[in-house]
Protein backbone atom coordinates (compact mmCIF):
# COMPACT_ATOMS: atom_id res chain seq x y z
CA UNK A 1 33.71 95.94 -72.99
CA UNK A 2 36.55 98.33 -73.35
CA UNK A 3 36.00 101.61 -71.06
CA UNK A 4 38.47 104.58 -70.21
CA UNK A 5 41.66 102.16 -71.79
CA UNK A 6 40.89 98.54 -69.71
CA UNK A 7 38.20 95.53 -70.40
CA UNK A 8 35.87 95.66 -67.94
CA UNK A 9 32.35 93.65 -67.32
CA UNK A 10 29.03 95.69 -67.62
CA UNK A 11 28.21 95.34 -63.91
CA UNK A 12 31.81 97.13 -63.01
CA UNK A 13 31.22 99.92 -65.89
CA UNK A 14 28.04 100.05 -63.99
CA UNK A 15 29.46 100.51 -60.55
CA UNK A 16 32.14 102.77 -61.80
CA UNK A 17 29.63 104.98 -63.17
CA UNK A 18 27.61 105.04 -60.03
CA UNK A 19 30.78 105.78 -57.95
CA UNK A 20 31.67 108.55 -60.06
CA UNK A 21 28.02 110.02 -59.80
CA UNK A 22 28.25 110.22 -56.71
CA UNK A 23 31.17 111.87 -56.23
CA UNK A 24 30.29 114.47 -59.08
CA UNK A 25 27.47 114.87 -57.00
CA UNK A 26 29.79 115.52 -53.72
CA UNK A 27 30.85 118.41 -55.87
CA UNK A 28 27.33 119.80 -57.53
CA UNK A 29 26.36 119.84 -53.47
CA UNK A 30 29.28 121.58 -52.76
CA UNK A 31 28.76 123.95 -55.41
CA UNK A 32 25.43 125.29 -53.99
CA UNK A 33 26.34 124.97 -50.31
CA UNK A 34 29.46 126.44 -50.57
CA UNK A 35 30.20 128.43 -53.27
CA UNK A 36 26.91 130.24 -52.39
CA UNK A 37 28.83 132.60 -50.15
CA UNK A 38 30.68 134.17 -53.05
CA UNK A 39 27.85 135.72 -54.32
CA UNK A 40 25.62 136.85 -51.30
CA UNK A 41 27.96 140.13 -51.05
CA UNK A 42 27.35 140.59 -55.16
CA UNK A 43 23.70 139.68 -54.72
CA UNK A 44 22.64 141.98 -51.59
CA UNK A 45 24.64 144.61 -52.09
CA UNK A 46 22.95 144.98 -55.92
CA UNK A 47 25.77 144.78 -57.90
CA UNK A 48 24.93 142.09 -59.74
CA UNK A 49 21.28 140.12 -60.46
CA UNK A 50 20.91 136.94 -58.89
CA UNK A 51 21.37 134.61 -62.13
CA UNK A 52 24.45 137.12 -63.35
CA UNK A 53 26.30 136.72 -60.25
CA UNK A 54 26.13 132.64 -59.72
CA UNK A 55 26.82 132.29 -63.40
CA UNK A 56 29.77 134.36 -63.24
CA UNK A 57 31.04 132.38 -59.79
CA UNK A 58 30.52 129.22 -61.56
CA UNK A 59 32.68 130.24 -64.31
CA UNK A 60 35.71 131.47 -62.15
CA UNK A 61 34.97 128.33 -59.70
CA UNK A 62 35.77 126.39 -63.08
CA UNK A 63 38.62 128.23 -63.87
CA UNK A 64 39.91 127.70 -60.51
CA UNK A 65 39.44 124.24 -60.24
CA UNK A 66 41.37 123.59 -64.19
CA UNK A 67 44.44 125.81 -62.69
CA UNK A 68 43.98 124.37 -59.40
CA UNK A 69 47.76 122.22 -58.45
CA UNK A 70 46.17 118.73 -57.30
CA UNK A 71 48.16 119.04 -54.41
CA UNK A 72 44.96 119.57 -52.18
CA UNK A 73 43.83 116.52 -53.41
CA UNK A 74 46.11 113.94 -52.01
CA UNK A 75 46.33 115.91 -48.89
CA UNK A 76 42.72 114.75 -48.26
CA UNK A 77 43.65 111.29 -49.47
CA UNK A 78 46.23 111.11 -47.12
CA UNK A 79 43.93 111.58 -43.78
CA UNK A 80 42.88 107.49 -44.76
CA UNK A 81 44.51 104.19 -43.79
CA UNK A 82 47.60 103.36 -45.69
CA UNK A 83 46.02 99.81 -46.22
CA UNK A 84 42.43 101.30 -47.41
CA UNK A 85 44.48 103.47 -49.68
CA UNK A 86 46.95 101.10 -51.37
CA UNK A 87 44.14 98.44 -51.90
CA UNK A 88 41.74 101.06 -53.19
CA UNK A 89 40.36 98.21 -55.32
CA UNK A 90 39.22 95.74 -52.82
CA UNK A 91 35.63 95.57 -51.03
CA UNK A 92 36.98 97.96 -48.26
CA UNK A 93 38.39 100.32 -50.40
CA UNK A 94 34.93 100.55 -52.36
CA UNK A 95 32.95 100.85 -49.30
CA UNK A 96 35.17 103.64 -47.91
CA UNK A 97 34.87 105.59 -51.66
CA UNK A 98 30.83 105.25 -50.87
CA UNK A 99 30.72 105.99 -47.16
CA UNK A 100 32.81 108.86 -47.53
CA UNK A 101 30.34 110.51 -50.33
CA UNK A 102 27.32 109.10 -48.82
CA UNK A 103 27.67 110.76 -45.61
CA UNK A 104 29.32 114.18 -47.00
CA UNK A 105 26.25 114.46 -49.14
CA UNK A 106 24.12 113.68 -46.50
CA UNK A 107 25.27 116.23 -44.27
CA UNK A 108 25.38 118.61 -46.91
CA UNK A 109 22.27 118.79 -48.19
CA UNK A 110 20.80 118.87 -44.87
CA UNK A 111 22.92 122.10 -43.26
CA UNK A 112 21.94 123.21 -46.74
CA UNK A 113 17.77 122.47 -46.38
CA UNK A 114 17.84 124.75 -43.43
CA UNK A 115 20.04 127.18 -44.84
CA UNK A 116 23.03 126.74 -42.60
CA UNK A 117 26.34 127.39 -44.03
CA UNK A 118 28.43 124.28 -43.10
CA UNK A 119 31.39 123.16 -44.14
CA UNK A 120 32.02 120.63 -46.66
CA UNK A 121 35.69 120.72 -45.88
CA UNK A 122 35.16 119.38 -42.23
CA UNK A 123 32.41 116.85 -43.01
CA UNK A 124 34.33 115.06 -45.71
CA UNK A 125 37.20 115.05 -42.97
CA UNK A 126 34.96 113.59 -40.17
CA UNK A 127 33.70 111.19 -42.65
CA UNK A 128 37.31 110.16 -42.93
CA UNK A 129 38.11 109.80 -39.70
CA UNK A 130 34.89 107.81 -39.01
CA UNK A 131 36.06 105.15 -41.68
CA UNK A 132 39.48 105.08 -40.06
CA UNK A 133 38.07 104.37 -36.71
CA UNK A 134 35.71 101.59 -38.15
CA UNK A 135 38.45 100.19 -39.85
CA UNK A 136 40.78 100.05 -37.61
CA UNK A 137 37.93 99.07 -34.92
CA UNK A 138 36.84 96.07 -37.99
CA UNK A 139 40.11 94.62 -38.73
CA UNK A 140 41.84 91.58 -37.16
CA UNK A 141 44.97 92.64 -35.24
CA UNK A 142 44.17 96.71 -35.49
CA UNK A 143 44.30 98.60 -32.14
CA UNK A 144 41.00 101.09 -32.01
CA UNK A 145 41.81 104.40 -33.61
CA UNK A 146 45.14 103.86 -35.25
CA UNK A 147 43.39 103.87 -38.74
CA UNK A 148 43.53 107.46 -38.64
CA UNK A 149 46.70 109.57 -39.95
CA UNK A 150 46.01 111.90 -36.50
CA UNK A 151 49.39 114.17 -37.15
CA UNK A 152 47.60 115.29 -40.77
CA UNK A 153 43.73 115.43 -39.15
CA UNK A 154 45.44 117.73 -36.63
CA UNK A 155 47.33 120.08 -39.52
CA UNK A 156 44.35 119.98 -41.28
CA UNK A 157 41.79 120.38 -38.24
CA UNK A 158 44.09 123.18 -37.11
CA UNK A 159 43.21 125.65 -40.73
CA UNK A 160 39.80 124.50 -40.19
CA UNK A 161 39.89 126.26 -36.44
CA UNK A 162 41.95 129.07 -36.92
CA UNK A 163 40.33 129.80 -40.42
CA UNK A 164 37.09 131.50 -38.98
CA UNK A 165 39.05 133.49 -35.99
CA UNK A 166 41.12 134.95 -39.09
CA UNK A 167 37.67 135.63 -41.76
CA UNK A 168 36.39 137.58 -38.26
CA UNK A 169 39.18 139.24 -37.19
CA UNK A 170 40.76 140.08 -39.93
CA UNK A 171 37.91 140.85 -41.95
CA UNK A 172 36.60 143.50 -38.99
CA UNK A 173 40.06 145.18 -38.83
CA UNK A 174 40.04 145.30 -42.84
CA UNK A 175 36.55 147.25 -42.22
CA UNK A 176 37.69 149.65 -39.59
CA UNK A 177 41.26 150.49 -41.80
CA UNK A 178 39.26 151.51 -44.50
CA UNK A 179 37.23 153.91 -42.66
CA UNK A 180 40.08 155.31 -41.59
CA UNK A 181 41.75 155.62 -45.06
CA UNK A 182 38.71 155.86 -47.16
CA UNK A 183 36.50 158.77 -46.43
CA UNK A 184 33.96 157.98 -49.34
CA UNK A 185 30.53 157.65 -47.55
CA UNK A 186 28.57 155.97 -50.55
CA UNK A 187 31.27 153.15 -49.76
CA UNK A 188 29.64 152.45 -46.03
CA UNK A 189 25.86 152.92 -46.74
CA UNK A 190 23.63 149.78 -47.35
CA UNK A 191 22.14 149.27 -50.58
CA UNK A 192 19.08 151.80 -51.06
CA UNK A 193 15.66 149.90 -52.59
CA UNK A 194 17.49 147.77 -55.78
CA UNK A 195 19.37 150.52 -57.24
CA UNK A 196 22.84 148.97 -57.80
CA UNK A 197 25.85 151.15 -56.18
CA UNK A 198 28.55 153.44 -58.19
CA UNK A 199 30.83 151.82 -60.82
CA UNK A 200 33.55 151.79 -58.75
CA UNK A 201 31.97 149.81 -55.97
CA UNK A 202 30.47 147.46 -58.42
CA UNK A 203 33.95 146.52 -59.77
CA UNK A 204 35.35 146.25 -56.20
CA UNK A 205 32.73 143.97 -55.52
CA UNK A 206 32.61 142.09 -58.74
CA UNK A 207 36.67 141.60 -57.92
CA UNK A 208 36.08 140.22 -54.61
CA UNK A 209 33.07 137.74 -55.64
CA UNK A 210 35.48 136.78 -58.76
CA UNK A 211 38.77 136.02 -55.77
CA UNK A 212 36.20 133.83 -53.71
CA UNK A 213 34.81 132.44 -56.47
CA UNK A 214 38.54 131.61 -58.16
CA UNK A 215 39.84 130.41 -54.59
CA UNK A 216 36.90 128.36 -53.60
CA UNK A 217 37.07 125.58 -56.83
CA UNK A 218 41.38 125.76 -56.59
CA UNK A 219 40.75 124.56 -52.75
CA UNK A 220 37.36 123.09 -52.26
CA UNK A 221 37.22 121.52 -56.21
CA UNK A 222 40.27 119.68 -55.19
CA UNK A 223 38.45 117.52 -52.59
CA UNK A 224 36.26 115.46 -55.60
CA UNK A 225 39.30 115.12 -57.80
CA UNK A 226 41.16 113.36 -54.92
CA UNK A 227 37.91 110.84 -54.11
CA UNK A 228 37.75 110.39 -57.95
CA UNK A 229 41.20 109.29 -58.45
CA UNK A 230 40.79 106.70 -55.54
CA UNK A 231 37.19 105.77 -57.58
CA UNK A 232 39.71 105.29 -60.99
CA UNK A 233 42.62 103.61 -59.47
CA UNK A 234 40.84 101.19 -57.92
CA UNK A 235 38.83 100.29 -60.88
CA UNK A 236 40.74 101.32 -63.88
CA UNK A 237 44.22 100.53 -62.48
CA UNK A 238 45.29 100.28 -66.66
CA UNK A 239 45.42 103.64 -66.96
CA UNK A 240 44.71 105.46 -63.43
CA UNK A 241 47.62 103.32 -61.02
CA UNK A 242 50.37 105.43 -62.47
CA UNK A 243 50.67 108.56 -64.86
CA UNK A 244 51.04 107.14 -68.10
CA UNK A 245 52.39 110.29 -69.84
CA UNK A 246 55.17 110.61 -67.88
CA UNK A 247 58.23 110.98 -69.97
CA UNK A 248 61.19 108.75 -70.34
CA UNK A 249 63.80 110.80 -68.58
CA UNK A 250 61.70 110.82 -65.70
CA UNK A 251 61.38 107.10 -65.64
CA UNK A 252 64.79 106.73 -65.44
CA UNK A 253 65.74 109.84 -63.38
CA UNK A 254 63.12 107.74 -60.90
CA UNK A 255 65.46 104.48 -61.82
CA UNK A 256 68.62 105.94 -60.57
CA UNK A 257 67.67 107.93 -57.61
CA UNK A 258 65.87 104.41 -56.21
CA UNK A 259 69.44 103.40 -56.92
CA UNK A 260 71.13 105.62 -54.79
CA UNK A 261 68.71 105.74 -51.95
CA UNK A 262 68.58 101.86 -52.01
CA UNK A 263 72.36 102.66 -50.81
CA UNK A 264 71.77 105.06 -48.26
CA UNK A 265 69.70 103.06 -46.98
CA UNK A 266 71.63 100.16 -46.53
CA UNK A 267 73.74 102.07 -44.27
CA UNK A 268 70.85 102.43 -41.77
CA UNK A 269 70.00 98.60 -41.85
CA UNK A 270 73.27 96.91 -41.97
CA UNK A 271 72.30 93.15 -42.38
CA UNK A 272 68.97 93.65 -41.70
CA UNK A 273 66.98 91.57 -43.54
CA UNK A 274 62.98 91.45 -45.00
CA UNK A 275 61.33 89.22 -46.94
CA UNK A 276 58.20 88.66 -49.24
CA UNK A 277 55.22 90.77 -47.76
CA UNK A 278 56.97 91.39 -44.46
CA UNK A 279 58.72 94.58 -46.17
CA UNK A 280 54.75 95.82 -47.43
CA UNK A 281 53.46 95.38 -43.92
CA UNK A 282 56.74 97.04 -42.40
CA UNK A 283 55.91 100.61 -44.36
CA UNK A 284 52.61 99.88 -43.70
CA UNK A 285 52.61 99.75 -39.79
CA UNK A 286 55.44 102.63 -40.14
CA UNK A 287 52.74 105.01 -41.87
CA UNK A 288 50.37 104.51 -39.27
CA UNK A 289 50.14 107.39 -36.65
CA UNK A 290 51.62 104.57 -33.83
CA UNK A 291 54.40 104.25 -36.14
CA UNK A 292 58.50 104.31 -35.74
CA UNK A 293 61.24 103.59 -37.78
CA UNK A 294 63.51 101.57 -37.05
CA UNK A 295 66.46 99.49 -39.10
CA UNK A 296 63.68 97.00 -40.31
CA UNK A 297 62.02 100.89 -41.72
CA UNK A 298 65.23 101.56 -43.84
CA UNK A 299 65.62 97.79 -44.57
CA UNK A 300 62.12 98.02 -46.19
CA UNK A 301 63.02 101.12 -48.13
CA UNK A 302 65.69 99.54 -49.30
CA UNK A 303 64.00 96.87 -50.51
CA UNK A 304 60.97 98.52 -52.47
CA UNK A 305 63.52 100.93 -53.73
CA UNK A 306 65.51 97.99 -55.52
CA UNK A 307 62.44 96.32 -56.81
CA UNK A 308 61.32 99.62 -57.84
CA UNK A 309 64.50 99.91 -60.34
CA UNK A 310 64.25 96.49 -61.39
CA UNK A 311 60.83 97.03 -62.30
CA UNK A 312 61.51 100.15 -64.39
CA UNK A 313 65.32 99.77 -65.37
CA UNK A 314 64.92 100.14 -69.53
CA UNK A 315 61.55 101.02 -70.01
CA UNK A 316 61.20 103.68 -71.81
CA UNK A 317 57.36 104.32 -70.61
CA UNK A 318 54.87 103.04 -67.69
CA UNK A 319 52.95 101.75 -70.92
CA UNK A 320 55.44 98.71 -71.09
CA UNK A 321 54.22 97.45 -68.33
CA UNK A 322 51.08 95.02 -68.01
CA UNK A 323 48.18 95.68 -65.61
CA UNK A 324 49.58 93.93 -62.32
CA UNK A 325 53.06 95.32 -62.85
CA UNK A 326 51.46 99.22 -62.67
CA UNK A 327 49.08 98.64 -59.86
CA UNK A 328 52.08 96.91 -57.97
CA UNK A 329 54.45 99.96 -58.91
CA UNK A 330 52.12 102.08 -57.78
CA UNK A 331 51.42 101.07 -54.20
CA UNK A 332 55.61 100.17 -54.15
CA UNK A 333 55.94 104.01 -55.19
CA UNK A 334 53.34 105.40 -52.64
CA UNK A 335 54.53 103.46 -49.89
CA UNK A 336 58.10 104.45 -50.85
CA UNK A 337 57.27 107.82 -51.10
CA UNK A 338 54.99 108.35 -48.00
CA UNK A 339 57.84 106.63 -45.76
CA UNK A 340 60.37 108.84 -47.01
CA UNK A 341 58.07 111.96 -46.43
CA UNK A 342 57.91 110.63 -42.84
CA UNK A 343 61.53 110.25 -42.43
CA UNK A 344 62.28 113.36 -43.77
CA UNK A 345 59.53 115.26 -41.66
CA UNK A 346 61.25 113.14 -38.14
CA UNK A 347 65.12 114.72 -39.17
CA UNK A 348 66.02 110.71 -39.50
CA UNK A 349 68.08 111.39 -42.28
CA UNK A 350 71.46 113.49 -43.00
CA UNK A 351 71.37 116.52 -44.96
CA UNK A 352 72.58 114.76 -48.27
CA UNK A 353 69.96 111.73 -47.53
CA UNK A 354 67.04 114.31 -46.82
CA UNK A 355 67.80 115.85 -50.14
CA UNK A 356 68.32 112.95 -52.18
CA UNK A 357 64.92 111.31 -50.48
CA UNK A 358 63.02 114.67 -51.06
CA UNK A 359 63.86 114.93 -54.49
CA UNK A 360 62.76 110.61 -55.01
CA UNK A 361 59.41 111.53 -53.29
CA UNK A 362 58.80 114.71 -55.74
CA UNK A 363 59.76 112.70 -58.34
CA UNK A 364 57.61 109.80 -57.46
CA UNK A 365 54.44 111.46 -56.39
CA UNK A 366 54.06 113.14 -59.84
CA UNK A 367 53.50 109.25 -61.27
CA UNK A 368 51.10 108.20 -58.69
CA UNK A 369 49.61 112.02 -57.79
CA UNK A 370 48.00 113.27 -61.00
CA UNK A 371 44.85 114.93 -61.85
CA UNK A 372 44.08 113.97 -65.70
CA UNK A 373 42.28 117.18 -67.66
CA UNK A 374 38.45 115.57 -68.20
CA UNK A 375 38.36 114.76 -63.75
CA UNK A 376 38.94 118.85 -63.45
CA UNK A 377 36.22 119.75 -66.11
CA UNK A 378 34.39 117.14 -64.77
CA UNK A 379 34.50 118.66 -61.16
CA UNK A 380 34.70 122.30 -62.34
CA UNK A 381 31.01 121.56 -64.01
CA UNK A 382 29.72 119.89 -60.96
CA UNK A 383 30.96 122.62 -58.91
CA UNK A 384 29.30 125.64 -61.06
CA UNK A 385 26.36 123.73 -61.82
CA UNK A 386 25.46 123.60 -58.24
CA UNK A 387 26.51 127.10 -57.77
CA UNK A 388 24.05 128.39 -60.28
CA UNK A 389 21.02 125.96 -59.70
CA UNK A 390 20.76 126.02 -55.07
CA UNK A 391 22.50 129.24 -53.93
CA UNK A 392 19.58 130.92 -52.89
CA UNK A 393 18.84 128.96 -49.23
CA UNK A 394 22.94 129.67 -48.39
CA UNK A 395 22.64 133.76 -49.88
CA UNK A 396 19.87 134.59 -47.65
CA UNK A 397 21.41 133.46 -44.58
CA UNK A 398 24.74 135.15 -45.17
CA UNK A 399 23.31 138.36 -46.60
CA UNK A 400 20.31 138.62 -44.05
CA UNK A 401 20.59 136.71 -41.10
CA UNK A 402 24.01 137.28 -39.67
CA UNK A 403 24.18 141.20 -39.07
CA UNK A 404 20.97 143.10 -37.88
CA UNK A 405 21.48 145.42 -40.50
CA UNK A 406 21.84 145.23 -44.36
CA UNK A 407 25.30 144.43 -45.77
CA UNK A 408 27.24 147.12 -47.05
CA UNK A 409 29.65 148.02 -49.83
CA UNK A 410 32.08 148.01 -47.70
CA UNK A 411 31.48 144.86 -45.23
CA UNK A 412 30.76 142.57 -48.28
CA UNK A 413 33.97 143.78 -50.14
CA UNK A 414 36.32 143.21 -46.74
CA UNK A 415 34.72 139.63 -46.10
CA UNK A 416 35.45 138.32 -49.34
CA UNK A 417 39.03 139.99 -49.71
CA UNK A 418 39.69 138.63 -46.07
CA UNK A 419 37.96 135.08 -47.54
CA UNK A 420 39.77 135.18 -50.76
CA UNK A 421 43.07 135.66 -49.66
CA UNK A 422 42.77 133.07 -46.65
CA UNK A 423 41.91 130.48 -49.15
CA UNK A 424 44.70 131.39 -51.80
CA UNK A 425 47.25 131.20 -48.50
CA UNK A 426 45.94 128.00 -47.64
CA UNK A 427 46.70 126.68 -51.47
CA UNK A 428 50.12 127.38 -51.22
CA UNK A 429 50.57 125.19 -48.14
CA UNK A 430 48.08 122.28 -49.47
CA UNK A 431 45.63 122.86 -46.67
CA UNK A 432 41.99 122.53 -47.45
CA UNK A 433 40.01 125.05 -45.47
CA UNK A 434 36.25 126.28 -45.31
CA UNK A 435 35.11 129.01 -47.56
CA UNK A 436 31.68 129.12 -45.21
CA UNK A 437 33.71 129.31 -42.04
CA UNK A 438 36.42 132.26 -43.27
CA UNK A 439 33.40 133.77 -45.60
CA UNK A 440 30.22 134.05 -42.75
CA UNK A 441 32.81 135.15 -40.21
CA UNK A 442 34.32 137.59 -41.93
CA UNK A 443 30.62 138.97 -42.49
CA UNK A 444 29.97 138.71 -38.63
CA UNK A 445 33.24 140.62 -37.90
CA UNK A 446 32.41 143.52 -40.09
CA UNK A 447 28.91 143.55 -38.48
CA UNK A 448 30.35 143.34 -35.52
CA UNK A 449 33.59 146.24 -36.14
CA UNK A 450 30.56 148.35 -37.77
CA UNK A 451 28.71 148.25 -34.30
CA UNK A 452 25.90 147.11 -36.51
CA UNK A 453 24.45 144.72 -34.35
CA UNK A 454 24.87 140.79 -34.68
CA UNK A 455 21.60 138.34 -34.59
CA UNK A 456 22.23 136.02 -32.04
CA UNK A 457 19.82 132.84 -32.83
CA UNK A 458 21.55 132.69 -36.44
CA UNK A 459 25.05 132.73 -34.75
CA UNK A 460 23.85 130.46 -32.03
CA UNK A 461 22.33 128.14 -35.23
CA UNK A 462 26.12 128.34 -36.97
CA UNK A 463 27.87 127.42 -34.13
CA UNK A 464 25.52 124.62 -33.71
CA UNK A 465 26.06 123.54 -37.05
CA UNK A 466 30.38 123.93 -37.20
CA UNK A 467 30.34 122.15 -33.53
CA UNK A 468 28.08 119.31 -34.94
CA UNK A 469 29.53 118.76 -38.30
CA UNK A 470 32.53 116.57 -37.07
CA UNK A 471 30.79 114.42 -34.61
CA UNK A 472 27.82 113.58 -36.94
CA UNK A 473 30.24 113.15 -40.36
CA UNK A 474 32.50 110.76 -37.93
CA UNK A 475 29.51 108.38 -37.05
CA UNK A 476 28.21 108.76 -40.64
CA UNK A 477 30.98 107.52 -42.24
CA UNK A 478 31.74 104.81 -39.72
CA UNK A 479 28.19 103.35 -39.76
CA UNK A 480 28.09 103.68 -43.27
CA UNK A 481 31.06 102.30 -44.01
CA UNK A 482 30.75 98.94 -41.36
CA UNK A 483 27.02 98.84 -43.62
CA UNK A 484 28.92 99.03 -46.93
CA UNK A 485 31.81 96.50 -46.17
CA UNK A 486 29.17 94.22 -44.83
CA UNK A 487 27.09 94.50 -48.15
CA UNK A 488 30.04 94.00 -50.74
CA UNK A 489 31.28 91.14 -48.77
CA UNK A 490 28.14 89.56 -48.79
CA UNK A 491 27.73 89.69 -52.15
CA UNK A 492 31.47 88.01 -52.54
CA UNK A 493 33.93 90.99 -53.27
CA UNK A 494 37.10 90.75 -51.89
């Protein structure tokens, strides 16, 4: 039957449908585990009713995950094995799809079931790193551990760490400055009986829960789009392997600059020579963590850069080309590209080079790193569904259970302007970070600036919870993924 542009049998519509299920899922858990934080300041502070406040965050958490850049996306994506990522299609790139949203959920749901406010950020990341060190520990001629990109888990576990010391610090000295500078006392009091504050404070409030709200689906919304594309690309490869809208002139500008790096890097391999799949398995071993370049690296850029012109010279679109051709273009363009984002990154390049590779790798990751328009409403939904249908377990523990006092105006309003714009900084540099994390300890820090009084057990619970969340993802999505493989093996996928 034909589905989403390619023939396919009803049991792989099937098993499409139940990939992407689960990753919408991913998202709808997300939604009410995450996004929940946005509206516990709007919620106990009175400003808004319950069902006002998570409608309204599911409609900005839309709206931020439709404007949201994709870049987030493939930042995730690029935390997996090269070779798990480039044969996205085979029986180890299906069981890594399922034991990565498997184990997220699983984790999820339960931090959510006791009302802990984990982070979906840093279990989808363990889960990663537990199917890199399966893989790598599973596969003939693979030393243990090398299946993980470590230089991006370390970027990316680095915002994860520093991203709660900012919510708490910055979020109590946000507190104390506007003591200083404010002297309105209705703007430090808690919430008396259910009488909602002033107008003004309702608006600041309604701002801040709107920023969270906005920030959280651009950064956390991006996750599922990434995991879907991998779902699409591996099964759809017709239409998914490479951006079919792109225009002509960009097909060609692509054409000529393979050209000219194919000459530059010539220069770097003189007579060195590859041959068949030895220039694949050269980027390959190059993109792994252990990796270094060396003339047989340039040799192999080279190479894929020539076939990559041949392959394109004269077409006027990606459409030309059957279904083989685009999934081969696509792992010759991601390999390219990835390699010369290394190179770039190690200063092995002259300043001409670096510029001419930079602008190739731009050009190339807008054909293989896209986002089509239905996987971001398809996300955004998930996302605000789950906001407005499970935020209750997540609201209580940030609104209640942190300080020993009720929230104020003015704590809720400098947690979520602390959370909001530590999310929208971490956009701009493609990092995906924890709303929970920079949201519940920016609440603690006001509670703590405000000499309020902080409740111990739920801190000690948190900390429990953040420590944990790693460990158990990583052994989740290892044993889940060794299960998986095992199963779609047996029943003869290759």
């Amino acid at each position: 039957m034909d589905f989403l542009g390619q023939q396919l049998s009803i049991p792989t519509v099937m098993f499409l449908l139940l990939a992407l299920g689960l990753a919408l899922s991913f998202e709808f858990v997300n939604g009410f585990h995450d996004t929940a934080n946005a509206v516990a300041t709007v919620i106990y502070t009175h400003s808004l009713k319950p069902i006002y406040a998570v409608v309204w965050s599911g409609c900005w958490n839309l709206i931020g995950v439709l404007t949201s850049s994709g870049g987030i996306a493939f930042s995730v994506v690029a935390l997996l094995p090269v070779e798990l990522v480039i044969h996205v299609g085979s029986a180890a790139g299906f069981a890594m799809v399922f034991a990565l949203l498997i184990s997220a959920i699983i984790w999820n749901v339960g931090t959510w079931y006791f009302g802990l406010p984990a982070s979906s950020s840093h279990t989808l990341i363990g889960a990663i790193m537990g199917v890199g060190l399966a893989n790598s520990m599973m596969s003939k001629g693979h030393v243990f551990g090398e299946g993980v990109n470590w230089a991006k888990a370390s970027e990316v576990g680095m915002s994860l760490l520093f991203s709660p010391i900012v919510g708490f610090t910055c979020a109590a000295l946000l507190l104390l400055l506007c003591k200083a500078l404010i002297k309105r006392p209705d703007l430090y009091r808690a919430p008396e009986g259910k009488t909602p504050p002033p107008l003004w404070i309702r608006g600041l409030l309604m701002l801040t829960c709107t920023g969270v709200s906005f920030a959280h689906g651009s950064n956390d919304g991006q996750k599922g789009m990434g995991l879907i594309m991998l779902i699409l690309i591996g099964i759809v490869p017709a239409t998914y392997a490479v951006n079919l809208n792109t225009s002509q002139a960009s097909v060609e500008e692509i054409s000529q600059s393979a050209v000219a790096i194919t000459a530059q890097m010539g220069h770097h391999s003189p007579g060195t020579a590859l041959a068949g799949l030895q220039t694949s398995d050269e980027l390959s071993n190059y993109l792994k963590t252990t990796g270094v370049s060396s003339d047989l690296t340039f040799a192999a850029i080279k190479n894929k850069c020539f076939e990559i012109s041949q392959q394109i010279e004269g077409r006027k679109s990606f459409t030309e080309m059957s279904i083989d051709q685009r999934r081969a273009l696509r792992t010759d363009l991601y390999l390219v590209s990835e390699s010369l984002g290394k190179l770039v990154k190690q200063h092995k390049l002259d300043p001409d080079e670096t510029k001419e590779a930079a602008a190739l790798k731009s050009r190339m990751d807008k054909v293989t790193k896209f986002i089509p328009t239905w996987v971001k409403v398809a996300v955004a939904m998930a996302l605000g569904l789950g906001t407005m249908i499970g935020w209750k377990r997540i609201v209580v523990t940030v609104g209640e259970k942190i300080g020993k006092t009720h929230l104020t105006y003015a704590q809720g309003a400098s947690a979520e302007l602390v959370a909001m714009c530590t999310i929208m900084a971490a956009d701009v540099y493609n990092l995906p970070v924890s709303t929970t994390h920079v949201l519940s300890s920016g609440v603690a820090g006001t509670m703590a600036a405000n000499r309020s009084g902080l409740q111990m057990e739920t801190l000690r619970n948190l900390l429990l919870a953040w420590v944990l969340t790693l460990p158990v993802s990583v052994l989740l999505g290892a044993g889940i993924f060794a299960f998986g493989l095992n199963v779609v093996l047996r029943l003869g996928l290759k």
